[in-house]
N, C-alpha and C. Protein backbone atom coordinates (compact mmCIF):
# COMPACT_ATOMS: atom_id res chain seq x y z
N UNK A 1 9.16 13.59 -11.75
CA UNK A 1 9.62 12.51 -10.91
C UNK A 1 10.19 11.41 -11.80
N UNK A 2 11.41 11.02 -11.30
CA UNK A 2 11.73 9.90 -12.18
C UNK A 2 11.10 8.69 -12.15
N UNK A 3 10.94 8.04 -12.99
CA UNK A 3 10.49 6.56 -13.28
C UNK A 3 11.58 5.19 -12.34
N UNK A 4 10.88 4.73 -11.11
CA UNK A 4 11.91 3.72 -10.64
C UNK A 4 11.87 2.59 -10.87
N UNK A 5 12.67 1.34 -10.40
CA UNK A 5 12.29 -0.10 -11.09
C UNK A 5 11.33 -0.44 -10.28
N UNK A 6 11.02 -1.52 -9.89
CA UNK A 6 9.82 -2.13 -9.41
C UNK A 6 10.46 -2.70 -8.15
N UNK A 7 11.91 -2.98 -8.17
CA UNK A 7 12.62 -3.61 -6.76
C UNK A 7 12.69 -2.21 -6.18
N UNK A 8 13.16 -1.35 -6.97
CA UNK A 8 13.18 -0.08 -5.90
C UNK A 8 11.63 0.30 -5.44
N UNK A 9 10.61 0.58 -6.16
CA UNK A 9 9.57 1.06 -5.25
C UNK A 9 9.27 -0.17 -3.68
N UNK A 10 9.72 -1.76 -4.20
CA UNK A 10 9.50 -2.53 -3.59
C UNK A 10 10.08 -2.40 -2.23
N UNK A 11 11.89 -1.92 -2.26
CA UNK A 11 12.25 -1.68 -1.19
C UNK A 11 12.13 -0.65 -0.20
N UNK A 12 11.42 0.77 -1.04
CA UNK A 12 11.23 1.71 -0.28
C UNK A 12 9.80 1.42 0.36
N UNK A 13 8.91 0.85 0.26
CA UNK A 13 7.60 0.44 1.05
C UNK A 13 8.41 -0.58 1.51
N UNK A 14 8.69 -1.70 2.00
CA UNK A 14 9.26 -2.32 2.90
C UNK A 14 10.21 -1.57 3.57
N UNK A 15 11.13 -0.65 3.61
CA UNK A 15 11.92 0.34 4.41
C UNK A 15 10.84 1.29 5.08
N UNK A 16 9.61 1.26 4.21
CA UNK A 16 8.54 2.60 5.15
C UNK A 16 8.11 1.66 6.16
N UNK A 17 7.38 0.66 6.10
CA UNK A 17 7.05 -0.38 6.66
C UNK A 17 7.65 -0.80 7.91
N UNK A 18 8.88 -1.05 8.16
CA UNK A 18 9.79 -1.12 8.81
C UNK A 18 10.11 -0.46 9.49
N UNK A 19 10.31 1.24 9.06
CA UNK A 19 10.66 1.92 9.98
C UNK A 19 9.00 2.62 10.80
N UNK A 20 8.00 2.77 10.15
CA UNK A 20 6.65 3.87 10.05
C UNK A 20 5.70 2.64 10.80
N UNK A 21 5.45 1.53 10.32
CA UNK A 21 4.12 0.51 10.72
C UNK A 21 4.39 -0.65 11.28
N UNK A 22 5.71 -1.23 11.68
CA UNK A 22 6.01 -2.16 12.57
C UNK A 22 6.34 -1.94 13.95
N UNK A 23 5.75 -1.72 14.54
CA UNK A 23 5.66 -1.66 16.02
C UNK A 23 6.06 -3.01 17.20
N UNK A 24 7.13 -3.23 17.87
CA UNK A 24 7.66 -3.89 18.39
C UNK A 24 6.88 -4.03 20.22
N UNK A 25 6.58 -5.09 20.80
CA UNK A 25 6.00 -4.85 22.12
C UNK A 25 5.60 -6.11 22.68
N UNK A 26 4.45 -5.55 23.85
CA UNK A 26 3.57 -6.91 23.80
C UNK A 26 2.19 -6.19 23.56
N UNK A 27 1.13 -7.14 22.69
CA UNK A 27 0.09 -6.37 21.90
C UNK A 27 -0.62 -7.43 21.92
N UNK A 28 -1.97 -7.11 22.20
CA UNK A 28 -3.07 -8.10 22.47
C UNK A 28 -4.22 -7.86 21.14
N UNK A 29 -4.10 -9.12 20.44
CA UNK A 29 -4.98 -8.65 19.23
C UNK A 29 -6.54 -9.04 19.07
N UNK A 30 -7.09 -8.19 18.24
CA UNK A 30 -8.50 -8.34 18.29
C UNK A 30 -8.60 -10.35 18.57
N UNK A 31 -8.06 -10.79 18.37
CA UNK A 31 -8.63 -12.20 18.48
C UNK A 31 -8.85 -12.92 20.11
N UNK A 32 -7.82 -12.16 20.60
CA UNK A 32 -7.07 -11.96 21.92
C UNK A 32 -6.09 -12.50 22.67
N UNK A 33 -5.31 -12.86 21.75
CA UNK A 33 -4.21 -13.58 21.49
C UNK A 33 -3.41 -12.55 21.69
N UNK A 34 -1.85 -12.82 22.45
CA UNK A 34 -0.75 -12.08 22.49
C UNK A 34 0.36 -12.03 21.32
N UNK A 35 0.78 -10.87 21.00
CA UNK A 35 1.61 -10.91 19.88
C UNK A 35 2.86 -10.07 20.28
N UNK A 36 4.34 -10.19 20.10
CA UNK A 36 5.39 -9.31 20.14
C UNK A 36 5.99 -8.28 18.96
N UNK A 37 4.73 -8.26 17.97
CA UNK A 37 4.89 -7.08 17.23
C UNK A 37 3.46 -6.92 16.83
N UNK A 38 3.61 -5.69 15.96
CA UNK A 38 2.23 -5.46 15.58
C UNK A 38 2.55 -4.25 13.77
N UNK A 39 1.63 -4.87 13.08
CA UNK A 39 1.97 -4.14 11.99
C UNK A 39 0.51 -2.99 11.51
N UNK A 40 0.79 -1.50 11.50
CA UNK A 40 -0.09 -0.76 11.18
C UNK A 40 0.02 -0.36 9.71
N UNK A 41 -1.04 -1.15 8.79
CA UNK A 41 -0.75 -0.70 7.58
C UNK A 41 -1.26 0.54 6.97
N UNK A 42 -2.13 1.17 8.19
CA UNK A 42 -2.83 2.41 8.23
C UNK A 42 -2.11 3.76 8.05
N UNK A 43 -0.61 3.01 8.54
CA UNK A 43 -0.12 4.40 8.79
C UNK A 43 0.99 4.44 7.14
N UNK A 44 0.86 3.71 6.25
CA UNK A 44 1.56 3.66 5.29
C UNK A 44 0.45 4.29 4.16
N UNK A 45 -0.42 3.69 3.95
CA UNK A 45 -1.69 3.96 3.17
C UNK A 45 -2.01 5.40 3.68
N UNK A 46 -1.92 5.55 4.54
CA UNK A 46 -2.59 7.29 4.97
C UNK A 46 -1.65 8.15 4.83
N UNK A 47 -0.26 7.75 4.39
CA UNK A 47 0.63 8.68 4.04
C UNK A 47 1.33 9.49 2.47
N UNK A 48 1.01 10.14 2.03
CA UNK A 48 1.67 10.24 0.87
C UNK A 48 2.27 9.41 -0.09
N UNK A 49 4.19 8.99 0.55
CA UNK A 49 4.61 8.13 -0.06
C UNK A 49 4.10 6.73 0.29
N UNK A 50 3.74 6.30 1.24
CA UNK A 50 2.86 5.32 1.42
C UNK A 50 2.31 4.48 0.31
N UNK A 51 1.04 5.69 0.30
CA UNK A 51 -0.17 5.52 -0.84
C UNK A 51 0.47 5.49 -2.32
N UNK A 52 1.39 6.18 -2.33
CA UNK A 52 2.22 6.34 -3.93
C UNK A 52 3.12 5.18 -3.95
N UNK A 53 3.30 4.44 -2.95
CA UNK A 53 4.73 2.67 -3.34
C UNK A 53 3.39 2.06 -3.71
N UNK A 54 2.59 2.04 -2.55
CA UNK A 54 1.71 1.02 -2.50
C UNK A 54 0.46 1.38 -3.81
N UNK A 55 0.30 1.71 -4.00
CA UNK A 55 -0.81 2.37 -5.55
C UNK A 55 0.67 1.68 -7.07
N UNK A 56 1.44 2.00 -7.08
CA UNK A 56 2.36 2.45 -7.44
C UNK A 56 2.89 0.59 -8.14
N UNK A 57 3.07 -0.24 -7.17
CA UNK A 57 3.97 -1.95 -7.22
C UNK A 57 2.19 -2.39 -7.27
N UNK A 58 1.03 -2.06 -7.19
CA UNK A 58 -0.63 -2.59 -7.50
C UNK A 58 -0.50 -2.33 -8.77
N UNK A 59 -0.43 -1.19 -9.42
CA UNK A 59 -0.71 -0.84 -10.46
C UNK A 59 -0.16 -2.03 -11.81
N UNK A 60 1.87 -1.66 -11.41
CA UNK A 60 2.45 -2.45 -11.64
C UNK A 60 1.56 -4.35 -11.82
N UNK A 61 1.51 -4.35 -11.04
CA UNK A 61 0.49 -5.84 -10.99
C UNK A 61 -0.24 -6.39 -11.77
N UNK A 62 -1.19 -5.32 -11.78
CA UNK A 62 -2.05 -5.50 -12.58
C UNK A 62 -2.14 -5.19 -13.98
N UNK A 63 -1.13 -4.29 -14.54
CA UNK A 63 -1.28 -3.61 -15.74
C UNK A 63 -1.40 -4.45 -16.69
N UNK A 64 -1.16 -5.94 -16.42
CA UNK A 64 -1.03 -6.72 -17.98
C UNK A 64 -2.08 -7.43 -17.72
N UNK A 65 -2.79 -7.20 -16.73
CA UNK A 65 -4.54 -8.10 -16.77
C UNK A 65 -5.55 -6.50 -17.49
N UNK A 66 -6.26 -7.13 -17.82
CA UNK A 66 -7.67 -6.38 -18.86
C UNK A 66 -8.57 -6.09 -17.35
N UNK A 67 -8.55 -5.44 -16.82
CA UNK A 67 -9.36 -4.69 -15.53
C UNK A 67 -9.70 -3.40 -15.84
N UNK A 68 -10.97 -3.29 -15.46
CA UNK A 68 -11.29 -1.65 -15.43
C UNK A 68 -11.79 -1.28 -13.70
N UNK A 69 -11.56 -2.03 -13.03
CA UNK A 69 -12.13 -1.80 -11.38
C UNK A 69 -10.88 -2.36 -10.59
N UNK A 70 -11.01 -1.75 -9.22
CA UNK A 70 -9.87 -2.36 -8.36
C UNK A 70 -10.93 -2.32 -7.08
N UNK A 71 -10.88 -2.62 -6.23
CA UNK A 71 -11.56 -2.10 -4.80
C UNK A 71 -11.21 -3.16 -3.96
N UNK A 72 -11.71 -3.75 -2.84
CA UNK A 72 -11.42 -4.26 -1.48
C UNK A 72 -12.27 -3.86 -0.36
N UNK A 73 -12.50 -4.65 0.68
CA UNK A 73 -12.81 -3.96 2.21
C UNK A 73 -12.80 -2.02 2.48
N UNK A 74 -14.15 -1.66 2.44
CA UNK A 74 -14.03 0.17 2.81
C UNK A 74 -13.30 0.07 4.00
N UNK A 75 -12.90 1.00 4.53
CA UNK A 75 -11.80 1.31 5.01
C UNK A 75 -9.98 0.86 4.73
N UNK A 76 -9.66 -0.02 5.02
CA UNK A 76 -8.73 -0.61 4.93
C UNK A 76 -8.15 -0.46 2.85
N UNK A 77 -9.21 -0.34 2.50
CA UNK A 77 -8.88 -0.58 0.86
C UNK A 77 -8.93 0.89 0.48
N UNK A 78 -9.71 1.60 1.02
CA UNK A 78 -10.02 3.06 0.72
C UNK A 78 -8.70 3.91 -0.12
N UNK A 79 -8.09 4.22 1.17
CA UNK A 79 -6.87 4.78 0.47
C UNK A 79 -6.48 4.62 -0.49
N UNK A 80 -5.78 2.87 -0.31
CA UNK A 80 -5.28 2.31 -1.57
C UNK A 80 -5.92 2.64 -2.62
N UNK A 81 -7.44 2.20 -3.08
CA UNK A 81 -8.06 2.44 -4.55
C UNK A 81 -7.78 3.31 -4.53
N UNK A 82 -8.18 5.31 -3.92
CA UNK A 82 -8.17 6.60 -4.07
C UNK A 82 -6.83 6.61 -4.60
N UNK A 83 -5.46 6.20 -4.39
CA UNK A 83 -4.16 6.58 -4.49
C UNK A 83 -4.24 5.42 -6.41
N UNK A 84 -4.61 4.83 -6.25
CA UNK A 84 -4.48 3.49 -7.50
C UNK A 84 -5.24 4.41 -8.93
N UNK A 85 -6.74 4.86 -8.60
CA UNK A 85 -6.93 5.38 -9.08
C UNK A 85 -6.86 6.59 -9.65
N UNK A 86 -6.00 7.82 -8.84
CA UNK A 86 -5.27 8.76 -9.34
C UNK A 86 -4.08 8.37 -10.41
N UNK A 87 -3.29 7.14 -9.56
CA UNK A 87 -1.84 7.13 -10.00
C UNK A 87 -2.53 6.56 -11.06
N UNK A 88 -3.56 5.87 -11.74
CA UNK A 88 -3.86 5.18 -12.91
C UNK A 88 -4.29 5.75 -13.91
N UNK A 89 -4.74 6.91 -13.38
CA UNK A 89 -5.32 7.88 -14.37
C UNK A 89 -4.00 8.80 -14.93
N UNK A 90 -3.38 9.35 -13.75
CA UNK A 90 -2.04 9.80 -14.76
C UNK A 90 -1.32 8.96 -15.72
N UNK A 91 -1.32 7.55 -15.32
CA UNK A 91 -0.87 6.88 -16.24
C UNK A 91 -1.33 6.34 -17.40
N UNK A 92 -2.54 7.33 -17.78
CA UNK A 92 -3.44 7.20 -19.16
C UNK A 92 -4.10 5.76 -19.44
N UNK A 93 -4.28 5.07 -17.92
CA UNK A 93 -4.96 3.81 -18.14
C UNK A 93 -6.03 3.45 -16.67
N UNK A 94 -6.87 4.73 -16.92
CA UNK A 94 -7.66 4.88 -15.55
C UNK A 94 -8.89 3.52 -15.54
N UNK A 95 -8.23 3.38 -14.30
CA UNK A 95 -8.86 1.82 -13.66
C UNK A 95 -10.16 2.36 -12.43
């Protein structure tokens, strides 16, 4: 796989985003408040390329801080670390 810049992985998760987890409507949110869109970041993270932009522009992030852990909220973070921590380990700097 080729190596991309960092605007390109950037634009292809905002193009997944856009087309895959923004949902347009009327949507009543847990707070219970009405909203005319709704964004599922579930469905980006649970997907392949998803998990590989998003693991992928984190990694990026972080690489010039001294970290050996990543994590967040179980569920919602899940993916992400599982995908962070593969993609980090191929990249011979497993976090």
């Amino acid at each position: 796989m080729e190596k991309e810049s960092k605007l390109e992985l950037k634009k292809k998760l905002f193009d997944l985003l856009n087309k895959e987890a923004l949902k347009r409507g009327s949507f009543t949110l847990s707070s219970g408040k009405q909203s005319g869109y709704y964004l599922d970041g579930r469905v980006i993270t649970l997907s392949p390329q998803g998990a590989y932009l998003a693991a992928s522009i984190i990694l990026d992030m972080i690489s010039s801080r001294n970290l050996d852990a990543a994590g967040g909220p179980t569920l919602g973070a899940d993916p992400i670390v599982g995908a962070l921590a593969a993609l980090s380990y191929l990249n011979n700097r497993p976090i």
